[in-house]
PDB file of N, CA and C in Angstrom:
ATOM      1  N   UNK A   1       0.839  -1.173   0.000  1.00  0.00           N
ATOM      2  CA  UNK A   1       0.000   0.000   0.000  1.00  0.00           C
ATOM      3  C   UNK A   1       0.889   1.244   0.000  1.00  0.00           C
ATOM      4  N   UNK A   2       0.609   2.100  -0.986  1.00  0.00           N
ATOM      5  CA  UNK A   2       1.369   3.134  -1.152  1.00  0.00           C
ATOM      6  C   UNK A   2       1.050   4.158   0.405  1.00  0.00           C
ATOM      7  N   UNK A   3       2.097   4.669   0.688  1.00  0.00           N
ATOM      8  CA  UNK A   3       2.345   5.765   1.713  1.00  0.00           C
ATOM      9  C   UNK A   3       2.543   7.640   1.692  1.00  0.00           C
ATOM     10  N   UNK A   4       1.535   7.497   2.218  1.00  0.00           N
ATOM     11  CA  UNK A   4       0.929   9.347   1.487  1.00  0.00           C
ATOM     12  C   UNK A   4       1.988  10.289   2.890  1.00  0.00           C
ATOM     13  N   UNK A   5       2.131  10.744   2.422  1.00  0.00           N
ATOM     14  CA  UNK A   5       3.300  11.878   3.166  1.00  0.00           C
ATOM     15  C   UNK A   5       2.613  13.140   3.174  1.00  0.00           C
ATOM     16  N   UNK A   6       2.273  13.614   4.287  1.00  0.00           N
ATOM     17  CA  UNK A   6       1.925  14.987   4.214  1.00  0.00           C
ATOM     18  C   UNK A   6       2.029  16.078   4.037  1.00  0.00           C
ATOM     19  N   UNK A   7       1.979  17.208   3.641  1.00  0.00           N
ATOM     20  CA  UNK A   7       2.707  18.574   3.218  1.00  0.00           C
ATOM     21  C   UNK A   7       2.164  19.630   3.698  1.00  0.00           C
ATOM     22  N   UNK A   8       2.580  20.160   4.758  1.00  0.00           N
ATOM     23  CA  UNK A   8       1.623  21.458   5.461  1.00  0.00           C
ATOM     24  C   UNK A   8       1.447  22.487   4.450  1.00  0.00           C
ATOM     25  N   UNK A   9       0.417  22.854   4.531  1.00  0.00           N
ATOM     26  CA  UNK A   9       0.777  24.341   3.554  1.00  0.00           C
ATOM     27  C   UNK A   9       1.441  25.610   3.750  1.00  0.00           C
ATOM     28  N   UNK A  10       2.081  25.564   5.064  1.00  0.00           N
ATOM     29  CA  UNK A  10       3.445  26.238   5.012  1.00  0.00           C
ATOM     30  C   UNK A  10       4.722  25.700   4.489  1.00  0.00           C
ATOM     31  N   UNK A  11       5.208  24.559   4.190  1.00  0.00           N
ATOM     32  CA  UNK A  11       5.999  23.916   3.420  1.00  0.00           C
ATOM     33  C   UNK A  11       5.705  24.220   2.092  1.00  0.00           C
ATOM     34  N   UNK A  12       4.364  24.064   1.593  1.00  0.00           N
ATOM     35  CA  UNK A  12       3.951  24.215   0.088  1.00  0.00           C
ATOM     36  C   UNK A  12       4.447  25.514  -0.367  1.00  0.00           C
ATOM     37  N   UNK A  13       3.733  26.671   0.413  1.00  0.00           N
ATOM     38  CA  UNK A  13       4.083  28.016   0.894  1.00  0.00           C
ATOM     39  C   UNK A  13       5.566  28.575   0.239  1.00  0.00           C
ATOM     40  N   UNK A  14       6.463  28.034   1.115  1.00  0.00           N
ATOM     41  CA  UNK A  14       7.919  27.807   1.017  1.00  0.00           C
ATOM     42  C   UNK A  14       8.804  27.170  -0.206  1.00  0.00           C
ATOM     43  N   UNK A  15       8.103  26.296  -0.454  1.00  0.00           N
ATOM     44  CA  UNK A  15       8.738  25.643  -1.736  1.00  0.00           C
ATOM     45  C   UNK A  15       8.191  26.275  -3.169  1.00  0.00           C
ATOM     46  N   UNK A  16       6.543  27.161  -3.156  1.00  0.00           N
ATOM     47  CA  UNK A  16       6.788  27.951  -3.957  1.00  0.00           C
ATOM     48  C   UNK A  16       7.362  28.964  -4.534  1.00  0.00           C
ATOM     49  N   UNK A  17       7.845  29.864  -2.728  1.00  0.00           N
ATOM     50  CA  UNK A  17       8.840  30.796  -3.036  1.00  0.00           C
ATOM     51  C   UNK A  17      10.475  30.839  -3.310  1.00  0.00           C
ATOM     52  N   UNK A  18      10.789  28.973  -3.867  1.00  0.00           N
ATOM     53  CA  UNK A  18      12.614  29.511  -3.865  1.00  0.00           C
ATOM     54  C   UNK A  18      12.691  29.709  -5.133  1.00  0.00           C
ATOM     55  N   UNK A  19      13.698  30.720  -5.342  1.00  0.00           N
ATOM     56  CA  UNK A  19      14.365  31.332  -6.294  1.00  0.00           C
ATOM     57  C   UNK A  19      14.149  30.261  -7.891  1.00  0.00           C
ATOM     58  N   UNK A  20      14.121  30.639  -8.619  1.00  0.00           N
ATOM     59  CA  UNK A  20      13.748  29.567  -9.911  1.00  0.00           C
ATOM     60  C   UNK A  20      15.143  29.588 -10.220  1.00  0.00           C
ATOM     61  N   UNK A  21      16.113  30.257  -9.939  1.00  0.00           N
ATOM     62  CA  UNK A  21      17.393  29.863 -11.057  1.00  0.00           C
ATOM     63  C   UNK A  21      17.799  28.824  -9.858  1.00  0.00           C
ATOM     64  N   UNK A  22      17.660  29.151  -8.273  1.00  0.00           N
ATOM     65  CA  UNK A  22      18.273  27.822  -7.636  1.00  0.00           C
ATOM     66  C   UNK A  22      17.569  26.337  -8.086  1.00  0.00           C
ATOM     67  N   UNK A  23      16.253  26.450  -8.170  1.00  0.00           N
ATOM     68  CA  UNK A  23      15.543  25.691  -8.653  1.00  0.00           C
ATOM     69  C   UNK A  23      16.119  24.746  -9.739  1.00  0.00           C
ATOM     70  N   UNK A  24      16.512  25.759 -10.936  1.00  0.00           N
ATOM     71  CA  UNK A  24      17.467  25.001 -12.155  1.00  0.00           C
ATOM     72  C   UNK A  24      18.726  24.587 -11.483  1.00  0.00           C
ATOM     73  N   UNK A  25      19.574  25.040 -10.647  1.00  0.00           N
ATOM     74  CA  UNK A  25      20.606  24.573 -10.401  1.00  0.00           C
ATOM     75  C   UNK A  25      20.260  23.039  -9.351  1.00  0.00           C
ATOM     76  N   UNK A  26      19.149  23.389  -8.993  1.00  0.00           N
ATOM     77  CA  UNK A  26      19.323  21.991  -8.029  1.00  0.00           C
ATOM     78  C   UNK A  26      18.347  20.877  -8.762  1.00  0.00           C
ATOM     79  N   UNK A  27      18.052  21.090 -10.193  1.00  0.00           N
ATOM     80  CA  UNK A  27      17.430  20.350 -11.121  1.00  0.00           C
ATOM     81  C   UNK A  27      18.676  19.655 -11.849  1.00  0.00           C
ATOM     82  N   UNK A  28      20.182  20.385 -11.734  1.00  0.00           N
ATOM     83  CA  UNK A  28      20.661  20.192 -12.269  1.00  0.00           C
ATOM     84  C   UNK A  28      20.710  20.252 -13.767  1.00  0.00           C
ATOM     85  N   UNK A  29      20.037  21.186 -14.042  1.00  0.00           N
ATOM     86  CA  UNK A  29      19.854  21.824 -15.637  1.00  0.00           C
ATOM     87  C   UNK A  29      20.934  22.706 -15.833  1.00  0.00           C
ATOM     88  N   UNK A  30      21.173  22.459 -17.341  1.00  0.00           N
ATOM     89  CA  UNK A  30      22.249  23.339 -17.793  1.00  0.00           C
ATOM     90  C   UNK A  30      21.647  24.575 -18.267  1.00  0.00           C
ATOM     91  N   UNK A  31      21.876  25.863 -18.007  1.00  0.00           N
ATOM     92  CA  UNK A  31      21.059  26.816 -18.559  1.00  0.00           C
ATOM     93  C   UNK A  31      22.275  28.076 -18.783  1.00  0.00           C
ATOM     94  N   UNK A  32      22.028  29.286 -19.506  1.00  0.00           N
ATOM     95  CA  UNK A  32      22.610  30.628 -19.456  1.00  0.00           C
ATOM     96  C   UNK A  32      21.863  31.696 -19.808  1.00  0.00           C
ATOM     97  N   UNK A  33      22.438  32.605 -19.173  1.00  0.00           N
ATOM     98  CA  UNK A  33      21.538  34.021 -18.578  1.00  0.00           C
ATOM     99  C   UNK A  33      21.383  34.747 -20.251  1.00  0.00           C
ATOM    100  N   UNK A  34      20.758  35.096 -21.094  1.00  0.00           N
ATOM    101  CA  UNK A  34      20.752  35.953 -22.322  1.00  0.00           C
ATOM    102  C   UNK A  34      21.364  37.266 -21.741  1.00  0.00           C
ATOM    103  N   UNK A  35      23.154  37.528 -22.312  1.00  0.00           N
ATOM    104  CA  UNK A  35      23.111  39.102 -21.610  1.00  0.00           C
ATOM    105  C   UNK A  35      22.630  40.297 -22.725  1.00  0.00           C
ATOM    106  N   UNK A  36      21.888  39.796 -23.544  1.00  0.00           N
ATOM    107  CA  UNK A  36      21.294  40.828 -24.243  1.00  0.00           C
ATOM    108  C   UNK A  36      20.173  41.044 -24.214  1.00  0.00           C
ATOM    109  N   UNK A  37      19.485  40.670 -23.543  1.00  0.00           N
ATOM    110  CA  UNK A  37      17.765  41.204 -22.769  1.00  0.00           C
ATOM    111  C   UNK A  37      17.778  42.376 -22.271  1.00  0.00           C
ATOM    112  N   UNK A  38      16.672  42.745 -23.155  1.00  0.00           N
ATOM    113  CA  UNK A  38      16.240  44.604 -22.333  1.00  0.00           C
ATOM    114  C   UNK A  38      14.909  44.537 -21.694  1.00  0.00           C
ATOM    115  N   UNK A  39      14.293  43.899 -20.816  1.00  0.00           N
ATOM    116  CA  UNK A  39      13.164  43.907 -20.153  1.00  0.00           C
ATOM    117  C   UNK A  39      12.683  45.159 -20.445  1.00  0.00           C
ATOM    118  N   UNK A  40      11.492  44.713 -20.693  1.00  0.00           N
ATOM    119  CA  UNK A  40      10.540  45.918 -21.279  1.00  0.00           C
ATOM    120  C   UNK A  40       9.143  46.433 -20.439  1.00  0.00           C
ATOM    121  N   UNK A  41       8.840  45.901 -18.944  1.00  0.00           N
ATOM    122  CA  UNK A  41       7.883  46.097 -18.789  1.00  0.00           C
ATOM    123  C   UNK A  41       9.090  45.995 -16.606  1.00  0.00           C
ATOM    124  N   UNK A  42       9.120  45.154 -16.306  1.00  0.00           N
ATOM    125  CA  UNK A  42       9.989  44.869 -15.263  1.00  0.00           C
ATOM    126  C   UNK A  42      11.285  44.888 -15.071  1.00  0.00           C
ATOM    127  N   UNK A  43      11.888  45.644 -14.823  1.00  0.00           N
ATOM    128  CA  UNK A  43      13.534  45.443 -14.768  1.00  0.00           C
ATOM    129  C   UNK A  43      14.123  44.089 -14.237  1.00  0.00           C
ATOM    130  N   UNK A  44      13.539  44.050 -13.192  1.00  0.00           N
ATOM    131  CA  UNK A  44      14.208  42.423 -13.237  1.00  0.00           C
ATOM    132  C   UNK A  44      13.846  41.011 -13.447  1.00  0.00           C
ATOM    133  N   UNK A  45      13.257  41.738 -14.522  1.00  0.00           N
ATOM    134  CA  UNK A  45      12.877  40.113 -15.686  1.00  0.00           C
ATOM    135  C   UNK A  45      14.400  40.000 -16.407  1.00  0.00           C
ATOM    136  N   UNK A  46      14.802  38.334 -16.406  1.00  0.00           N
ATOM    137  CA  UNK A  46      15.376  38.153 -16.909  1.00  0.00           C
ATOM    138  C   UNK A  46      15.133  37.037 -17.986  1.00  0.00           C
ATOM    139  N   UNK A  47      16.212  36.898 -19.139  1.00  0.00           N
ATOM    140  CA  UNK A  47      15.993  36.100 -19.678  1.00  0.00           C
ATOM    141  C   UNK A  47      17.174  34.788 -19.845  1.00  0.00           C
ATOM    142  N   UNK A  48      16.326  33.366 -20.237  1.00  0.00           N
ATOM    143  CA  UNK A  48      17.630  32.701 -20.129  1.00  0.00           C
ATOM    144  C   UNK A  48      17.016  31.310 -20.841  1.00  0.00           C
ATOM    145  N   UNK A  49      18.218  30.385 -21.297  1.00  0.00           N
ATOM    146  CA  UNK A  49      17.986  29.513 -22.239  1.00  0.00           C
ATOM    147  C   UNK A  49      18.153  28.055 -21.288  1.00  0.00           C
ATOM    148  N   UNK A  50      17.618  27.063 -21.199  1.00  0.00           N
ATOM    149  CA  UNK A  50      17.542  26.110 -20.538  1.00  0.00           C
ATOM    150  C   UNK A  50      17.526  25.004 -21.873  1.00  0.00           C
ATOM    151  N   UNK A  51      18.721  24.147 -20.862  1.00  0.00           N
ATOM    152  CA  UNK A  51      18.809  22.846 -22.090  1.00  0.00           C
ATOM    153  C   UNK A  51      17.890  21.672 -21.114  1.00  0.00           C
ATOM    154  N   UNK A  52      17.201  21.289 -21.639  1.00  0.00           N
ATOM    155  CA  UNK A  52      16.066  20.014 -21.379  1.00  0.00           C
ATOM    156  C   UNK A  52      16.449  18.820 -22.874  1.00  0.00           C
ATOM    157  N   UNK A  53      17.479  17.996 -22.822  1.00  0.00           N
ATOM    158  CA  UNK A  53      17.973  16.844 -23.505  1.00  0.00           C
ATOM    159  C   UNK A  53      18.032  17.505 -24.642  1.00  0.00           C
ATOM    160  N   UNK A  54      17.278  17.319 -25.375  1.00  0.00           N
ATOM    161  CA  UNK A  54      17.474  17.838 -27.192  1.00  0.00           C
ATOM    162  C   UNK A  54      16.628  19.013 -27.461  1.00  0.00           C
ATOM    163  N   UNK A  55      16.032  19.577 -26.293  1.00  0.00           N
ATOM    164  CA  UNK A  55      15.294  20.566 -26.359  1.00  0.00           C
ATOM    165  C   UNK A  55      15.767  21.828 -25.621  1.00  0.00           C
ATOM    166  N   UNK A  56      15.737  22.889 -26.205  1.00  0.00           N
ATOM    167  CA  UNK A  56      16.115  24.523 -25.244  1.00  0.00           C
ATOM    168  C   UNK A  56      14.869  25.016 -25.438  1.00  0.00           C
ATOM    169  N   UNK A  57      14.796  25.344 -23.953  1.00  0.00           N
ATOM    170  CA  UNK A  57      13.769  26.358 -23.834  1.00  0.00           C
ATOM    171  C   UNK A  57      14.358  28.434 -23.319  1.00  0.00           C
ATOM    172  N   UNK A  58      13.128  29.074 -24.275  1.00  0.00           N
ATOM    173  CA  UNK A  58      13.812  30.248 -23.899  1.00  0.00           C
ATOM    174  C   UNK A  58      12.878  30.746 -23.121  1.00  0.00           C
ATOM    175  N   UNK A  59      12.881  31.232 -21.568  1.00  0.00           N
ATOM    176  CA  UNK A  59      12.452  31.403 -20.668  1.00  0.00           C
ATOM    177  C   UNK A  59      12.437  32.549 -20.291  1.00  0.00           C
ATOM    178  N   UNK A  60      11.021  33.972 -20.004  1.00  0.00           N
ATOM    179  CA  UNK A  60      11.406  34.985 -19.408  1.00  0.00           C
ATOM    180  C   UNK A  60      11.368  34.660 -17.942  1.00  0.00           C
ATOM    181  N   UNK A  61      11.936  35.273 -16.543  1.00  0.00           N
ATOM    182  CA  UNK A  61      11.563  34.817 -15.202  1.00  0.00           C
ATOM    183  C   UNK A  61      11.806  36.137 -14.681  1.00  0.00           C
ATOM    184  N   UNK A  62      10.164  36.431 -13.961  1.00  0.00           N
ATOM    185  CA  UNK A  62      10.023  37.924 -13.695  1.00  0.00           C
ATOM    186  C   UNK A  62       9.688  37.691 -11.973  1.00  0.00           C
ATOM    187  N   UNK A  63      10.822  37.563 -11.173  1.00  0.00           N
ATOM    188  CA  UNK A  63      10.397  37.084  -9.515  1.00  0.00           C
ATOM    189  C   UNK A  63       9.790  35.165  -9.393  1.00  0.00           C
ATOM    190  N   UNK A  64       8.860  35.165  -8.684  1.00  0.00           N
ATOM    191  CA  UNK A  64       8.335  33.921  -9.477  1.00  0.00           C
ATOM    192  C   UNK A  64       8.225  33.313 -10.208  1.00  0.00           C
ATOM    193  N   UNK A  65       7.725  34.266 -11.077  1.00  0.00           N
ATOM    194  CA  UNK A  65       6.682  33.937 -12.274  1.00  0.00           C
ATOM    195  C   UNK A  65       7.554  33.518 -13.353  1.00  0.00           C
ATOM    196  N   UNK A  66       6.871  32.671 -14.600  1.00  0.00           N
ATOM    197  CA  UNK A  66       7.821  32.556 -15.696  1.00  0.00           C
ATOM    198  C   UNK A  66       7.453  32.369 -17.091  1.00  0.00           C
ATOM    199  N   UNK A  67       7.735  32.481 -18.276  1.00  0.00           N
ATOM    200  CA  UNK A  67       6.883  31.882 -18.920  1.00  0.00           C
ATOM    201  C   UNK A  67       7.889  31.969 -20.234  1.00  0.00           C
ATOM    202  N   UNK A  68       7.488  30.780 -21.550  1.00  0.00           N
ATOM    203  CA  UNK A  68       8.154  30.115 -22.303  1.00  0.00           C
ATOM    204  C   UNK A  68       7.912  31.251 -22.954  1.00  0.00           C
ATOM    205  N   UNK A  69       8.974  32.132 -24.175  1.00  0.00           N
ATOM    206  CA  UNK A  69       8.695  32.730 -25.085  1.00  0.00           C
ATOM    207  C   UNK A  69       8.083  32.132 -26.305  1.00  0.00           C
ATOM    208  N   UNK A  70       7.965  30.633 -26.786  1.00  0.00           N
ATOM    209  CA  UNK A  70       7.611  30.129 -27.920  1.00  0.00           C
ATOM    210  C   UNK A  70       6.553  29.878 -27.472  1.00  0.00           C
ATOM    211  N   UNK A  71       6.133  29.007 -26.381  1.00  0.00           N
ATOM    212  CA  UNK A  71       5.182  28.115 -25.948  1.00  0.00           C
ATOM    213  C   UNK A  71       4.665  28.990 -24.842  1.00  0.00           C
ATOM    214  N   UNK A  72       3.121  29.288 -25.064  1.00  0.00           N
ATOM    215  CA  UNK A  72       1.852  30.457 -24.205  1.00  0.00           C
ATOM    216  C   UNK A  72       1.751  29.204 -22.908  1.00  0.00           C
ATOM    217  N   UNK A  73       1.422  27.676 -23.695  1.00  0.00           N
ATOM    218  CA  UNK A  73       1.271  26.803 -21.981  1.00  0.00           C
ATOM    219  C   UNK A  73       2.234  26.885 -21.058  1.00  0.00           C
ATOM    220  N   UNK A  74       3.430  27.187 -21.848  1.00  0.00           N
ATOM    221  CA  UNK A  74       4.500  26.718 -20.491  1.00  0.00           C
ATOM    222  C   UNK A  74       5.502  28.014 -19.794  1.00  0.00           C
ATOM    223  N   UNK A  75       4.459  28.209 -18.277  1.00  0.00           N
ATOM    224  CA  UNK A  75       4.220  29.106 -18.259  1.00  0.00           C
ATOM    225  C   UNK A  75       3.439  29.175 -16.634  1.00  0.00           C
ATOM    226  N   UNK A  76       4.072  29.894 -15.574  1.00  0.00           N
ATOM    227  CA  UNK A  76       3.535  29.898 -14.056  1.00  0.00           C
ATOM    228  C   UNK A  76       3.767  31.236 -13.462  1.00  0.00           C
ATOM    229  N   UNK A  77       3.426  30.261 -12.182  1.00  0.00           N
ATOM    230  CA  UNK A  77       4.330  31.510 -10.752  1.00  0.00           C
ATOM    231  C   UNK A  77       4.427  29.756  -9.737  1.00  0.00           C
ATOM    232  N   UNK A  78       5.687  30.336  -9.499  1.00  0.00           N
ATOM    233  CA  UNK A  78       6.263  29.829  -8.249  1.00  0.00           C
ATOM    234  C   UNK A  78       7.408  28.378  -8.973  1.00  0.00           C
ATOM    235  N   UNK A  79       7.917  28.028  -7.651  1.00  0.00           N
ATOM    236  CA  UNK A  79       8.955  26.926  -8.145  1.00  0.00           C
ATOM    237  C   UNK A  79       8.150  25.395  -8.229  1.00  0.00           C
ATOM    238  N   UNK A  80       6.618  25.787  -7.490  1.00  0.00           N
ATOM    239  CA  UNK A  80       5.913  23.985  -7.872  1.00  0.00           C
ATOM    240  C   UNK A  80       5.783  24.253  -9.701  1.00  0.00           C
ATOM    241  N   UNK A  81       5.095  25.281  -9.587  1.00  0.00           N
ATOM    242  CA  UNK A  81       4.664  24.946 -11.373  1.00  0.00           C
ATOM    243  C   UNK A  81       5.838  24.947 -12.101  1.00  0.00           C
ATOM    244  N   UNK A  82       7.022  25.439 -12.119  1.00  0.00           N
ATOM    245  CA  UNK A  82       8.293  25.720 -12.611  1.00  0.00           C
ATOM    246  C   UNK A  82       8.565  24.681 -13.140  1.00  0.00           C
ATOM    247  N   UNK A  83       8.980  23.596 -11.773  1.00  0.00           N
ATOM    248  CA  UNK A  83       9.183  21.973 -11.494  1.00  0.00           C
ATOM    249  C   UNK A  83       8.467  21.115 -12.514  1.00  0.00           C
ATOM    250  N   UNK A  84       7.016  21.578 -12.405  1.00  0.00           N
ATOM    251  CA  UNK A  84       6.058  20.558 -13.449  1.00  0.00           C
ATOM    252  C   UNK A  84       6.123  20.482 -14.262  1.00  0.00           C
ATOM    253  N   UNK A  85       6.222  22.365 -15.155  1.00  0.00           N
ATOM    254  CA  UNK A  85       6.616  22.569 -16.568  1.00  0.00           C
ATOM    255  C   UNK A  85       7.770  21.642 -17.010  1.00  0.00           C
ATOM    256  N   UNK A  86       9.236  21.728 -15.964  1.00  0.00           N
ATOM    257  CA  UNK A  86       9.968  21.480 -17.156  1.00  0.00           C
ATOM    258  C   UNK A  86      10.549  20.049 -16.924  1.00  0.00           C
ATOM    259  N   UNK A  87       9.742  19.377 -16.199  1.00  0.00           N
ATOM    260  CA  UNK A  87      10.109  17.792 -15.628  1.00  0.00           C
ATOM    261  C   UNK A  87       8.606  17.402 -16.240  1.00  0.00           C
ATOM    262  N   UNK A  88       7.791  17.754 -16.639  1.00  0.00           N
ATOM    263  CA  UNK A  88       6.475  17.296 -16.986  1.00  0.00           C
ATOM    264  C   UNK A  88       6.043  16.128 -15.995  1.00  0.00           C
ATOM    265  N   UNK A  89       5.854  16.818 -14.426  1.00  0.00           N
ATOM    266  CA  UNK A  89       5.477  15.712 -13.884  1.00  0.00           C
ATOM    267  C   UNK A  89       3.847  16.299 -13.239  1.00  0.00           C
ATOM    268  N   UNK A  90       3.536  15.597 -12.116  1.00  0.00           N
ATOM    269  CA  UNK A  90       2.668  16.023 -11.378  1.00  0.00           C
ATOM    270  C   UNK A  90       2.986  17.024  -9.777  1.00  0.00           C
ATOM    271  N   UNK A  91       1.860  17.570  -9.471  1.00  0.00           N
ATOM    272  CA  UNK A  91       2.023  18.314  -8.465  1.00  0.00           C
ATOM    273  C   UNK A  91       2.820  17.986  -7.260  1.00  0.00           C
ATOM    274  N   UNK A  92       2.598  16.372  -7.151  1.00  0.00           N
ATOM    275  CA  UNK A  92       2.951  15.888  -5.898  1.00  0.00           C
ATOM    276  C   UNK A  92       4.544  15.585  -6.395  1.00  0.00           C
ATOM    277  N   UNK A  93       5.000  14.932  -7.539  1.00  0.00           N
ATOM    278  CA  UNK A  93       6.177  14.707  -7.731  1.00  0.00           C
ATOM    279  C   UNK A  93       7.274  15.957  -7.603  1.00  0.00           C
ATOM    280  N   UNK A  94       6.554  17.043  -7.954  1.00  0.00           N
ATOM    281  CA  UNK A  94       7.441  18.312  -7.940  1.00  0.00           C
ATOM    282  C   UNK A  94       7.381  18.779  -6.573  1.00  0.00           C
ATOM    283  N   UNK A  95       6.438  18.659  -5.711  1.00  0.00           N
ATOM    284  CA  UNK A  95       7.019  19.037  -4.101  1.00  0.00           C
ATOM    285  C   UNK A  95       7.599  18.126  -3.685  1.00  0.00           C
ATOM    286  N   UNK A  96       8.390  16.473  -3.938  1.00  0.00           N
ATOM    287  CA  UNK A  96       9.070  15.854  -3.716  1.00  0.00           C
ATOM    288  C   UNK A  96       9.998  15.974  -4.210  1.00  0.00           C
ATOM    289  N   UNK A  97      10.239  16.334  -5.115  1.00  0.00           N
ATOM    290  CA  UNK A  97      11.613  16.637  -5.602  1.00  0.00           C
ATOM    291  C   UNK A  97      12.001  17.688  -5.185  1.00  0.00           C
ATOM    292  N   UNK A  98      11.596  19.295  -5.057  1.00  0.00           N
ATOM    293  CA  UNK A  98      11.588  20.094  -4.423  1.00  0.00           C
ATOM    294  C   UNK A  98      12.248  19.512  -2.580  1.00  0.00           C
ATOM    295  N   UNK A  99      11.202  19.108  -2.366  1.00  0.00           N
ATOM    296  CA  UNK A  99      11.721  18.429  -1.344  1.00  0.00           C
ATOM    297  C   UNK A  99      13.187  17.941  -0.860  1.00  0.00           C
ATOM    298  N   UNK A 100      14.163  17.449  -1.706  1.00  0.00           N
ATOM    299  CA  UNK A 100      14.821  16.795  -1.894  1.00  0.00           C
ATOM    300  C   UNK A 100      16.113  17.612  -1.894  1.00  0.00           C
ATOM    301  N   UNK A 101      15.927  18.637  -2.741  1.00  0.00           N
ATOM    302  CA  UNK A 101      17.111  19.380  -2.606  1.00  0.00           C
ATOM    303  C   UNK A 101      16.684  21.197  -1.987  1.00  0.00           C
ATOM    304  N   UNK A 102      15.544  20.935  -1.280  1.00  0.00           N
ATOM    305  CA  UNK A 102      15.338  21.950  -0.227  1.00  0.00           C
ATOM    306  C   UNK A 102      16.089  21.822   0.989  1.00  0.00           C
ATOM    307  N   UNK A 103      16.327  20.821   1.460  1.00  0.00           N
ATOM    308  CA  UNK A 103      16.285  20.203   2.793  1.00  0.00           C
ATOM    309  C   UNK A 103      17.880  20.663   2.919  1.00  0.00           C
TER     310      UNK A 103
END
């Protein structure tokens, strides 16, 4: 019988707010910062290219929030949805993994 683990929603809370580039680094994704982005609406939107196997994604990330420049779906706020987008998993798998290299 599978074993359900609980998640306060101050943990949830918490794991939505870490940083998305630590996020990539503790995804262990290879990524780099575009230094030729002129944010046009937020100054500290940045932009940056993420390698996912045979695929790059080009990513704006404005605080939280983030979203694919090619692709309108892929596209959040916080580090759960971040996680889901670019691991294509489920909710619960991404606060476990989260999990994992929060701790």
């Amino acid at each position: 019988m599978p074993r359900h683990t609980f998640v306060s929603p101050d943990e949830i809370s918490e794991l939505r707010s870490l940083p998305l580039l630590s996020v990539l680094d503790g995804l262990d994704l290879y990524w780099t910062k575009d230094p030729d982005f002129v944010p046009k609406k937020d100054k500290s939107s940045i932009r940056i290219n993420v390698s996912l196997g045979n695929d790059v994604r080009e990513l704006v990330l404005t605080g939280p929030k983030f979203f694919d420049t090619r692709d309108e779906k892929f596209q959040g706020g916080g580090a759960i949805d971040f996680v889901m987008c670019l691991k294509k998993c489920s909710f619960k798998t991404a606060v476990a993994v989260l999990n994992k290299f929060n701790r």
